[in-house]
Protein backbone atom coordinates (compact mmCIF):
# COMPACT_ATOMS: atom_id res chain seq x y z
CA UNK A 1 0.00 0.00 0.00
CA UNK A 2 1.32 3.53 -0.89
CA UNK A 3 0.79 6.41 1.57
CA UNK A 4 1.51 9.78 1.35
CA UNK A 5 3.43 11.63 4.18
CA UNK A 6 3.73 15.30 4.79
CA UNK A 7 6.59 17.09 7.41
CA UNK A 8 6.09 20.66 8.34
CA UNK A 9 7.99 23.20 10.25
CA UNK A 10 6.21 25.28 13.20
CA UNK A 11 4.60 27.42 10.93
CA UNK A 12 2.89 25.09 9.57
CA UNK A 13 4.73 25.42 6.15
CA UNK A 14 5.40 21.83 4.70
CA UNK A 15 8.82 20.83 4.68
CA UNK A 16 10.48 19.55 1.39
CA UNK A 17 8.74 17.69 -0.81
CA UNK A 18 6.14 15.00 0.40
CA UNK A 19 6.55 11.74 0.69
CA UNK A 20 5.21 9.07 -1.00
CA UNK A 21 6.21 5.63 -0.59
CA UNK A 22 4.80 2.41 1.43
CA UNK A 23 6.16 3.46 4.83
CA UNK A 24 3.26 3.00 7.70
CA UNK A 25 5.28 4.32 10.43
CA UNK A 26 7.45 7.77 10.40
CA UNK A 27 10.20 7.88 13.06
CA UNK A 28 12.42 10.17 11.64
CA UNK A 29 11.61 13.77 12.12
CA UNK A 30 14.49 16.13 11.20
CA UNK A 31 15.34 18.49 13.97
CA UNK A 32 14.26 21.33 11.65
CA UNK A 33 10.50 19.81 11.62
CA UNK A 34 7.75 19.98 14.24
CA UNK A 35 5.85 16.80 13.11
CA UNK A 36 4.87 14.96 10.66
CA UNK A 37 1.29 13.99 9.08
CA UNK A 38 0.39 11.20 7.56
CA UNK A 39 0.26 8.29 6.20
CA UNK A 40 -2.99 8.55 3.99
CA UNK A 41 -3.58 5.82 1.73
CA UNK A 42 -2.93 6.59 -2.04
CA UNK A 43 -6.18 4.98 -2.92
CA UNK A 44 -8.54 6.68 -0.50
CA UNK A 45 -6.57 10.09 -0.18
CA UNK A 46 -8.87 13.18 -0.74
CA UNK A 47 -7.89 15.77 -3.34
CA UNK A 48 -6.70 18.14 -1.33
CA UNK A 49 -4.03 15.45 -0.25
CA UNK A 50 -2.90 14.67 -3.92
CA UNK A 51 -3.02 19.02 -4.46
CA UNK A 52 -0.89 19.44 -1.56
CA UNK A 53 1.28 16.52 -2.49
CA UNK A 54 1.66 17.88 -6.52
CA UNK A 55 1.92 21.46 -4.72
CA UNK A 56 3.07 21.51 -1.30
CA UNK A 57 4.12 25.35 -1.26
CA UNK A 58 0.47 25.90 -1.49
CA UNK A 59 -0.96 24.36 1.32
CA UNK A 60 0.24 24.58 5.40
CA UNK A 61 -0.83 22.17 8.12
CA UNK A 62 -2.89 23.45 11.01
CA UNK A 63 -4.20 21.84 13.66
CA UNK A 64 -3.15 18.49 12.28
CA UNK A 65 -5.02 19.08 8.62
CA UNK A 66 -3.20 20.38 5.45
CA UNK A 67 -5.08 23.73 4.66
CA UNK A 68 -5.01 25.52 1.32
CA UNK A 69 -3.42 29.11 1.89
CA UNK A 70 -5.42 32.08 0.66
């Protein structure tokens, strides 16, 4: 199963580019990242989860949900 995986900074800004790959578990975190959010299932994963993963600079995470920024 592929999932996609998201890291973001404090400021909700995502960090790098996305993952994608069939990891279920992240353990990882870089130092320069306050979490990580994920893993949402390729085949069930809502558009604004494939948006933000084609166009991460778009999109932030708040409150544990990627939001599109205005």
């Amino acid at each position: 199963m592929l999932n996609y995986w998201f890291l973001y900074r404090a400021d909700g800004t995502i960090y790098g580019a996305p993952y994608l790959g069939n990891a279920d578990e992240w353990t990882n975190i870089p130092p320069e990242c306050s979490g990580v959010l994920g893993p949402f299932d390729v085949a069930s994963a809502s558009e604004a989860v494939q948006d933000a993963y084609a166009h991460p600079e778009r999109y932030l995470v708040q409150n544990g949900q990627l939001v599109e920024q205005p």
